[in-house]
Protein backbone atom coordinates (compact mmCIF):
# COMPACT_ATOMS: atom_id res chain seq x y z
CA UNK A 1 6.92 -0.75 -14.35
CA UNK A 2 10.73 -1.80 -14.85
CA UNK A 3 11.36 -1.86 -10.81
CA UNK A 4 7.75 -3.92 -10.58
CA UNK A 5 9.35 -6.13 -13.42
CA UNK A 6 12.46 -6.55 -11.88
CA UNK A 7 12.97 -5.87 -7.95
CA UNK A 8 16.21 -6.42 -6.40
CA UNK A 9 17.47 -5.42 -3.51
CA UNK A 10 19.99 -2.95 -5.15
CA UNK A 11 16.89 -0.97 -6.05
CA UNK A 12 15.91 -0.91 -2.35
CA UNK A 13 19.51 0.74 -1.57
CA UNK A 14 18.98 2.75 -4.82
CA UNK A 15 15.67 4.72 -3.65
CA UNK A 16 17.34 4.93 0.10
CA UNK A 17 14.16 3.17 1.84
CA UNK A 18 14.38 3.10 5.65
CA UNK A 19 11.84 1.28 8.09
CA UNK A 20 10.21 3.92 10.25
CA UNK A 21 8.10 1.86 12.30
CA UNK A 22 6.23 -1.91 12.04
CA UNK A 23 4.08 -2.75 14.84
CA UNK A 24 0.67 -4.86 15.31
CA UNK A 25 -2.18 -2.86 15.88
CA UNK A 26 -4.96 -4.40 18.03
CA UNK A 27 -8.68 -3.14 17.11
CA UNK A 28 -8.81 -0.98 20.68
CA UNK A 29 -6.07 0.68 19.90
CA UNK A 30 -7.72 3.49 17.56
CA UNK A 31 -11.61 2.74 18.43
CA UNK A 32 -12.07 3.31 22.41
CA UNK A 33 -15.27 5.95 22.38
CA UNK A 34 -15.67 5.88 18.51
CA UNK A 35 -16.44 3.71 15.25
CA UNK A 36 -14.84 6.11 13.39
CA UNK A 37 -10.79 7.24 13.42
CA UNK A 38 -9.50 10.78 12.65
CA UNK A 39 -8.78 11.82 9.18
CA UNK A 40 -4.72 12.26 9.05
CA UNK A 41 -2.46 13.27 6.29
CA UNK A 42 0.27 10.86 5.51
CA UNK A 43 3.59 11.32 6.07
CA UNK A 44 5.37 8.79 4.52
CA UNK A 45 4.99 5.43 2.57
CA UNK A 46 2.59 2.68 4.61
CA UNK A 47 1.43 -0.81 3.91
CA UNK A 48 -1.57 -2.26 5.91
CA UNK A 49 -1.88 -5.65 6.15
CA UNK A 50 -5.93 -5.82 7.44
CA UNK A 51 -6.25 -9.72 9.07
CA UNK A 52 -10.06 -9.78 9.14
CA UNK A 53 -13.14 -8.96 7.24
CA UNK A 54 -15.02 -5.64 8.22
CA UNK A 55 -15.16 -1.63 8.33
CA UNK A 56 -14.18 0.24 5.43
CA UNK A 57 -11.13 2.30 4.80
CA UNK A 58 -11.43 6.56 3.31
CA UNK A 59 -8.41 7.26 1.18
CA UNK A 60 -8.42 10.85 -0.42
CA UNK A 61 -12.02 10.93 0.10
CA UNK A 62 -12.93 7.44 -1.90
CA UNK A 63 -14.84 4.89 0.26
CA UNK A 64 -13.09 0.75 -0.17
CA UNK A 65 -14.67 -1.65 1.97
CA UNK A 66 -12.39 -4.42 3.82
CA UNK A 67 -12.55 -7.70 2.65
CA UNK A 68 -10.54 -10.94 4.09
CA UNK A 69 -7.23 -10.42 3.51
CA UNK A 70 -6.40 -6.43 2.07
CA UNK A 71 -3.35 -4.80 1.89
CA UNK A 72 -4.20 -0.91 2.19
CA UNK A 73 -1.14 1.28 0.59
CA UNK A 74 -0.70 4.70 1.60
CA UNK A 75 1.62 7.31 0.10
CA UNK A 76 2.97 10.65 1.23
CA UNK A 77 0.32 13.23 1.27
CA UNK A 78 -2.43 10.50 1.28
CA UNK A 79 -5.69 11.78 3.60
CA UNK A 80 -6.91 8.52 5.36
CA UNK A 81 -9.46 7.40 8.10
CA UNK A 82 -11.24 4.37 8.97
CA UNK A 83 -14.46 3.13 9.81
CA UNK A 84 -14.17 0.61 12.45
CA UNK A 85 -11.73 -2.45 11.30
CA UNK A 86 -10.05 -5.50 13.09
CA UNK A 87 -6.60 -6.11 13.80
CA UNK A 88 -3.94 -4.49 11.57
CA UNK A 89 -0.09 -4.81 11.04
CA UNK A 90 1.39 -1.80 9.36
CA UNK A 91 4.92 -0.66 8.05
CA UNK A 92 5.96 3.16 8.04
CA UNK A 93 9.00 3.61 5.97
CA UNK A 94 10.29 6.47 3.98
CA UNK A 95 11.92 7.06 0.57
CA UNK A 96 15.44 9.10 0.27
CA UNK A 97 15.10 9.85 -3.74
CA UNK A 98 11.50 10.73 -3.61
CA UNK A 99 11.13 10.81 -8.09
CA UNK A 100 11.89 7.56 -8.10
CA UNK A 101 10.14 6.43 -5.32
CA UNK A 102 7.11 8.16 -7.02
CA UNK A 103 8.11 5.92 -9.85
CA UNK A 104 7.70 2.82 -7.84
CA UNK A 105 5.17 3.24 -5.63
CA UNK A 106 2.51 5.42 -7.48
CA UNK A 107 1.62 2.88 -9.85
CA UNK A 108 -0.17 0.53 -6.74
CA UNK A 109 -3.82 0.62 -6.70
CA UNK A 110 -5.23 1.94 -2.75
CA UNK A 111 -5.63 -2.51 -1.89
CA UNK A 112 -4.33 -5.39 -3.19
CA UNK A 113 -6.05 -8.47 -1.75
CA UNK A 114 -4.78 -11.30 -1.20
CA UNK A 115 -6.20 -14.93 -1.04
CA UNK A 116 -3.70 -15.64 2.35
CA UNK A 117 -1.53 -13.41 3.87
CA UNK A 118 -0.02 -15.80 6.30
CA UNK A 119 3.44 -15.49 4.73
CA UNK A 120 3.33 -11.95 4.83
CA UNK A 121 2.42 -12.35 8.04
CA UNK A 122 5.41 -14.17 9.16
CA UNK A 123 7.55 -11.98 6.96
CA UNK A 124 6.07 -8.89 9.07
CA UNK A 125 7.23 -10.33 12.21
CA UNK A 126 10.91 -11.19 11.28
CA UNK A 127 10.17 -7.76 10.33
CA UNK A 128 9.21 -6.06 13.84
CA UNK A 129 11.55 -8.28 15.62
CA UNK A 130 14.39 -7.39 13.65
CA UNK A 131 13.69 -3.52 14.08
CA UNK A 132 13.79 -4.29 18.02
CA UNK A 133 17.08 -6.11 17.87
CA UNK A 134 18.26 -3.07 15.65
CA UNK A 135 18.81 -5.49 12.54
CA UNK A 136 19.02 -2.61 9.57
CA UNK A 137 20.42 -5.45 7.07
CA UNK A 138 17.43 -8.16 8.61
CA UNK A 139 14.53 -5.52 8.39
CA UNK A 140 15.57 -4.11 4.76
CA UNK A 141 15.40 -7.54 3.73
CA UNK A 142 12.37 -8.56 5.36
CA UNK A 143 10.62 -5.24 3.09
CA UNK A 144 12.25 -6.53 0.04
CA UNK A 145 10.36 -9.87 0.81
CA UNK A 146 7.18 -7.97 1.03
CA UNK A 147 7.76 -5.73 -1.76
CA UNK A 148 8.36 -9.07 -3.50
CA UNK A 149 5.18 -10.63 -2.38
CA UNK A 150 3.36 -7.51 -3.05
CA UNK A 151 4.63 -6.94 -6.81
CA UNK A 152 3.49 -11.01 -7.13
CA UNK A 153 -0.01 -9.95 -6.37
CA UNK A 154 0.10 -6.66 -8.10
CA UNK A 155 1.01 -9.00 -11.44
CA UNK A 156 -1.70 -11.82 -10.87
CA UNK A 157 -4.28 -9.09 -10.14
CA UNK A 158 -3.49 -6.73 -13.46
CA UNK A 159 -3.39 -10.10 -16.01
CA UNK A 160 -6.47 -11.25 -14.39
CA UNK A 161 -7.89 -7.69 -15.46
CA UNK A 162 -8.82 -7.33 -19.43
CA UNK A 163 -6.12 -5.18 -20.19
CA UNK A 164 -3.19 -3.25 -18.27
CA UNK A 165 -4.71 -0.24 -19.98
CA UNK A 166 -7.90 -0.36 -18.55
CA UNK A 167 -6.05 -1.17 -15.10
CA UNK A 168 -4.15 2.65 -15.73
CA UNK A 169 -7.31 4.66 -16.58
CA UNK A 170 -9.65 3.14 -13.61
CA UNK A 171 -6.55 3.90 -11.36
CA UNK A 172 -6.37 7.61 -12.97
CA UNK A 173 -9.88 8.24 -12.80
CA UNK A 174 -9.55 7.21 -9.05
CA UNK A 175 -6.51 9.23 -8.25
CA UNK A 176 -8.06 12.32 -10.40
CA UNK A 177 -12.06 11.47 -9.57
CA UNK A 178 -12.59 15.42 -8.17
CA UNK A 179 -11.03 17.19 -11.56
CA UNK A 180 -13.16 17.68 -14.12
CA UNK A 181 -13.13 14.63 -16.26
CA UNK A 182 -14.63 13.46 -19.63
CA UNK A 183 -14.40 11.25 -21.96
CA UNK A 184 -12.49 13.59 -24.60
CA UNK A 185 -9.47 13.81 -21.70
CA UNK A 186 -8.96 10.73 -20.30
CA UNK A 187 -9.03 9.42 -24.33
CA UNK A 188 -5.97 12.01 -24.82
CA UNK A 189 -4.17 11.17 -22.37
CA UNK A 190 -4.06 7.19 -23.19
CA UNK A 191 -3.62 8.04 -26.41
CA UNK A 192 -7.33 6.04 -26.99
């Protein structure tokens, strides 16, 4: 949790993250003769930011509905498809020192919602205008301001949970949900 705790930029440089690709993503794009997209296996890091309600998102085989205002994360190695969804924004980007990008990123639940995105809306289009103008220093900062936002969120949601430990097993029983799984484990490995 220490880069959660205390982003920087520095950390940004640290990792080696590089923008791929940020784009808006109209609802036609990916549903023209079917409610349903095709399963894919992630490549590299991606954040969703979903602007309507409706559909429902498959990540490694677990079923989340959308709901006003999600952000869907996505890591490397991820197997994803949709059921039909409105308009999306998403961010590719990919992470030089992958352990500690692991680090970083595999502590984020599959959604984070929001109660507005319009920020993060505004922050994804300095975003996608500053990857056409070829602004490397404009778009690193523009996903250290979403990082930022995101971590917020990430915070409000966990101490608005009963207890960061519960947080960690419901997030390893999601990650792990096809291994066999009782009580007996998941008590040894929170030391419960």
């Amino acid at each position: 949790l220490t880069f959660w705790d205390g982003i920087a930029m520095n950390n940004c440089a640290e990792i080696g993250i590089s923008i791929d690709t940020a784009r808006f993503v109209p609802t036609n794009t990916f549903f023209k003769n079917s409610d349903v997209t095709k399963e894919r296996i992630v490549k590299c890091y991606e954040m969703v930011f979903f602007l309507r309600n409706g559909g429902t998102a498959v990540i490694n085989g677990k079923r989340y509905p959308i709901k006003a205002t999600p952000v869907r994360f996505h890591r490397p190695g991820d197997k994803v498809y949709s059921y039909r969804f409105n308009e999306i924004y998403v961010v590719h980007f990919n992470v030089d020192n992958e352990e500690k990008g692991k680090s970083i990123f595999d502590i984020l639940p599959s959604f984070i919602t929001f109660p507005d995105i319009e920020n993060e809306i505004d922050i994804l289009k300095t975003l996608i205008t500053a990857l056409i103008m070829q602004d490397d220093f404009e778009c690193i900062c523009s996903l250290w301001e979403l990082l930022k936002s995101i971590k917020s969120q990430f915070h409000a949601q966990q101490s608005n949970s009963k207890s960061h430990v519960v947080f960690r097993i419901k997030k390893y029983i999601d990650d792990n949900f096809s291994a066999p799984l009782t009580l007996e484990s998941i008590a040894q490995k929170f030391y419960m």
